[in-house]
N, C-alpha and C. Protein backbone atom coordinates (compact mmCIF):
# COMPACT_ATOMS: atom_id res chain seq x y z
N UNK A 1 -69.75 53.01 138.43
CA UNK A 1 -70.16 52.22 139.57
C UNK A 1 -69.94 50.73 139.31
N UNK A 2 -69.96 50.37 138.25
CA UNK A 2 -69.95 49.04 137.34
C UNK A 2 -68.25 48.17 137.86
N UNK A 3 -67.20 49.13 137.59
CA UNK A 3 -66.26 49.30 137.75
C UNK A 3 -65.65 48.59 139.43
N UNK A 4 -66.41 49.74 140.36
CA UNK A 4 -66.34 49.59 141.41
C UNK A 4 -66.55 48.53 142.15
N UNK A 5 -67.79 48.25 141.99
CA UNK A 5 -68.51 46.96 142.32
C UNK A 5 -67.32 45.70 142.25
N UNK A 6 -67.20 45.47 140.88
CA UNK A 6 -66.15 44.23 140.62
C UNK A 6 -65.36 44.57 140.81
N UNK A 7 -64.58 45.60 141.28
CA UNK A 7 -63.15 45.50 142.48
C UNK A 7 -63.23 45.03 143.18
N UNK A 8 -64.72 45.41 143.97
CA UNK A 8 -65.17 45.20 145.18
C UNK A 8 -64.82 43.24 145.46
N UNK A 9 -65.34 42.97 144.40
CA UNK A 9 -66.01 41.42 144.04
C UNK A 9 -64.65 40.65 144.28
N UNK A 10 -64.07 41.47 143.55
CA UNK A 10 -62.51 41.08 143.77
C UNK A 10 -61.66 40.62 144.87
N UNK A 11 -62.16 41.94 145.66
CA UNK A 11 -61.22 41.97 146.50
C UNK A 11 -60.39 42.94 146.53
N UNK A 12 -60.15 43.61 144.99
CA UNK A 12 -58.82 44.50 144.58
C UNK A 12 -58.79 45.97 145.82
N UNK A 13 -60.17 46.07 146.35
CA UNK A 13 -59.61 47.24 147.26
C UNK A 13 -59.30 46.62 148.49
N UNK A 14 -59.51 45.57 148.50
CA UNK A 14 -58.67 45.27 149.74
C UNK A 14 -57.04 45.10 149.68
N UNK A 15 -56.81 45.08 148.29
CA UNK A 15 -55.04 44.84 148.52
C UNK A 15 -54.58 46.84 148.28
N UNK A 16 -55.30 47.42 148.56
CA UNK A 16 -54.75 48.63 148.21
C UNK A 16 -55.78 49.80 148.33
N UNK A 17 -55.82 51.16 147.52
CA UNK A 17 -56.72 52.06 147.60
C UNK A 17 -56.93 53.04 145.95
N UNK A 18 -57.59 52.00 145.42
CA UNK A 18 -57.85 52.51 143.88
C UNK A 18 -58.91 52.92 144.25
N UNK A 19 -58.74 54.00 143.80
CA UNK A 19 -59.65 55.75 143.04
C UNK A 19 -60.27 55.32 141.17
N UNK A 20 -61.60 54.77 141.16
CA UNK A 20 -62.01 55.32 139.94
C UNK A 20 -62.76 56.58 140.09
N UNK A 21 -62.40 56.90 138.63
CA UNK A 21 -63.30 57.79 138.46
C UNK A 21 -63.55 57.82 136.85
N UNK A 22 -65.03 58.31 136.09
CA UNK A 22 -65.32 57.42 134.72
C UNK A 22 -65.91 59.65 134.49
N UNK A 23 -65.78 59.47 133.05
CA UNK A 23 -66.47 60.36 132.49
C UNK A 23 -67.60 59.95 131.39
N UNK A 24 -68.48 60.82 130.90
CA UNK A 24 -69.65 60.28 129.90
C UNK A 24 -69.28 59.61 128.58
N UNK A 25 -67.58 59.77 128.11
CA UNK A 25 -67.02 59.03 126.96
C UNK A 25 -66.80 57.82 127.56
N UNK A 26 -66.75 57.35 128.14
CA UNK A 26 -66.62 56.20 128.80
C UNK A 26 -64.85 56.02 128.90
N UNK A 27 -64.11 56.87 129.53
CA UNK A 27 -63.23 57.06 129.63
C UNK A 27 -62.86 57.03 131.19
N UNK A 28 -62.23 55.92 132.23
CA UNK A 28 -61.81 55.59 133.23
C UNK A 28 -60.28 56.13 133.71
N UNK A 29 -60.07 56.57 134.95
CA UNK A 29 -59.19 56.87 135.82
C UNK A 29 -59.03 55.83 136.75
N UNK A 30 -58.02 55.33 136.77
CA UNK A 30 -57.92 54.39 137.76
C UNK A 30 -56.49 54.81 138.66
N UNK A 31 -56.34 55.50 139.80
CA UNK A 31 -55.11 56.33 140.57
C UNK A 31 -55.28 55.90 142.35
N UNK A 32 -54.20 56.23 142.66
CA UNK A 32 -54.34 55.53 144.47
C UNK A 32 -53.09 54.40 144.29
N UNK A 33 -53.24 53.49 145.28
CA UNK A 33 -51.99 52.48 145.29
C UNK A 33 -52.54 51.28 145.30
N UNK A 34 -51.27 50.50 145.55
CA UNK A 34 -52.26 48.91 145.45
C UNK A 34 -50.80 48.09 145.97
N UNK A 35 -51.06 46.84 146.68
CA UNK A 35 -49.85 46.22 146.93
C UNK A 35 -48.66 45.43 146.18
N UNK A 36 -49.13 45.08 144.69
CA UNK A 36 -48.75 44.47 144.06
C UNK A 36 -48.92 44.86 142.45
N UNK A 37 -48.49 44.96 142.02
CA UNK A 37 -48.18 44.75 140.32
C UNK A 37 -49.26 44.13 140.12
N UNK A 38 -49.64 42.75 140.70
CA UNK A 38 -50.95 41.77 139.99
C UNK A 38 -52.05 42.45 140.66
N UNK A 39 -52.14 43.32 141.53
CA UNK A 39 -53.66 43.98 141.53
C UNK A 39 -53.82 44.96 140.97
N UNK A 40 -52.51 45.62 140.49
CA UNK A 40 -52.69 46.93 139.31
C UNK A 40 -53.07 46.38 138.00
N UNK A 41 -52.69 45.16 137.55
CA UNK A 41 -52.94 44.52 136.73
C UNK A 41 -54.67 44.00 136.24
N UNK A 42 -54.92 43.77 137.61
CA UNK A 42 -56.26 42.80 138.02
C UNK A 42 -57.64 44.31 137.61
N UNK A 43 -56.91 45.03 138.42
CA UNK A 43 -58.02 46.50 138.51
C UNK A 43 -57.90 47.00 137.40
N UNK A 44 -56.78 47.14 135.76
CA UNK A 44 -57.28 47.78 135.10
C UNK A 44 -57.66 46.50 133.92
N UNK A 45 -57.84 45.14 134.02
CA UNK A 45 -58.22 43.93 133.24
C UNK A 45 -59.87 44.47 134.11
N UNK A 46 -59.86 44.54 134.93
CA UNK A 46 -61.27 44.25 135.14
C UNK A 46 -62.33 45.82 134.39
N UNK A 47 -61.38 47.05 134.79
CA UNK A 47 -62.12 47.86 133.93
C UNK A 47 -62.10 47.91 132.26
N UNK A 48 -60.88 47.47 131.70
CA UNK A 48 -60.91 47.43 130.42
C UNK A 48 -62.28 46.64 129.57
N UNK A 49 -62.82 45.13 130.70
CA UNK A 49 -63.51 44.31 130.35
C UNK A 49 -65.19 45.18 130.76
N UNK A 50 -65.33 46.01 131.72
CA UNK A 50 -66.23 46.22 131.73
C UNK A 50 -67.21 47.25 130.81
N UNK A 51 -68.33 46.89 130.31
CA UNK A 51 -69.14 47.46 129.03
C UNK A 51 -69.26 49.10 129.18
N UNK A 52 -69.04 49.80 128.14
CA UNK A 52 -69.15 51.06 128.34
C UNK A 52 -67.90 51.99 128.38
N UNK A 53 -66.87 50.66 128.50
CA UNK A 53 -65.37 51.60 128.67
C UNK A 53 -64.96 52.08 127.57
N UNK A 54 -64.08 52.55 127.06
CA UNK A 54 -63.51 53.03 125.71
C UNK A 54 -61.96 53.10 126.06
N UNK A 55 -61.70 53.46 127.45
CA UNK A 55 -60.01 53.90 127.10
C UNK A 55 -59.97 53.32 128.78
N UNK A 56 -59.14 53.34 129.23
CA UNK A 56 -58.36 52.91 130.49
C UNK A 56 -57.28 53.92 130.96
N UNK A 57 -57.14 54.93 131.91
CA UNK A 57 -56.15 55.64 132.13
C UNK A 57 -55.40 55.18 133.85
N UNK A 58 -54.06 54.78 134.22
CA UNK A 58 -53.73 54.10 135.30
C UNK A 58 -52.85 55.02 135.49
N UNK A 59 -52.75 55.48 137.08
CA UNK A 59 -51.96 56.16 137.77
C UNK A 59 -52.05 55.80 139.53
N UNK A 60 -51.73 54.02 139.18
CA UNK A 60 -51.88 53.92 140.60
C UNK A 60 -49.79 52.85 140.60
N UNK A 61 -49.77 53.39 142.13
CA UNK A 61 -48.32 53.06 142.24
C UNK A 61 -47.99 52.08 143.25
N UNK A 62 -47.12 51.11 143.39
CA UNK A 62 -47.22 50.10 144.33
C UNK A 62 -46.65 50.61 146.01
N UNK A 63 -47.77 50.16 146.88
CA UNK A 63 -47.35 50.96 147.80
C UNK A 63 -47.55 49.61 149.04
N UNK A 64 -46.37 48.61 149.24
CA UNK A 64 -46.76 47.59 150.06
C UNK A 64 -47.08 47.75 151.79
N UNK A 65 -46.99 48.92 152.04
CA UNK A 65 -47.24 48.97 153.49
C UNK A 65 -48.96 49.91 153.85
N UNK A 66 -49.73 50.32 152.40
CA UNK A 66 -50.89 50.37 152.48
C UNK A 66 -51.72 49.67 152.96
């Protein structure tokens, strides 16, 4: 939820449609699209930084007419 929030804060779901999803290792999914390279960038800097993470997994693809 931690995650989410500061996308939110961001902005980052507004340039696109990132899907987290976190398990109890503190292991993140981050999948869906996004308009730009710098918000795929932005969304997994912001989960890497947030407490509790351990690993970062990205499967989101640039999709500019989202």
């Amino acid at each position: 939820m931690k995650i989410k929030t500061k996308l939110a804060a961001e902005h980052i779901t507004s340039l696109g449609r990132i899907h987290v999803d976190t398990d109890r290792d503190g292991v993140v999914w981050l999948t869906g699209s996004a308009r730009t390279q710098d918000a795929i960038d932005k969304a997994v800097s912001i989960a890497r930084e947030t407490e509790g993470v351990k690993d970062v997994h990205k499967h989101i693809k640039i999709k500019k007419d989202d």
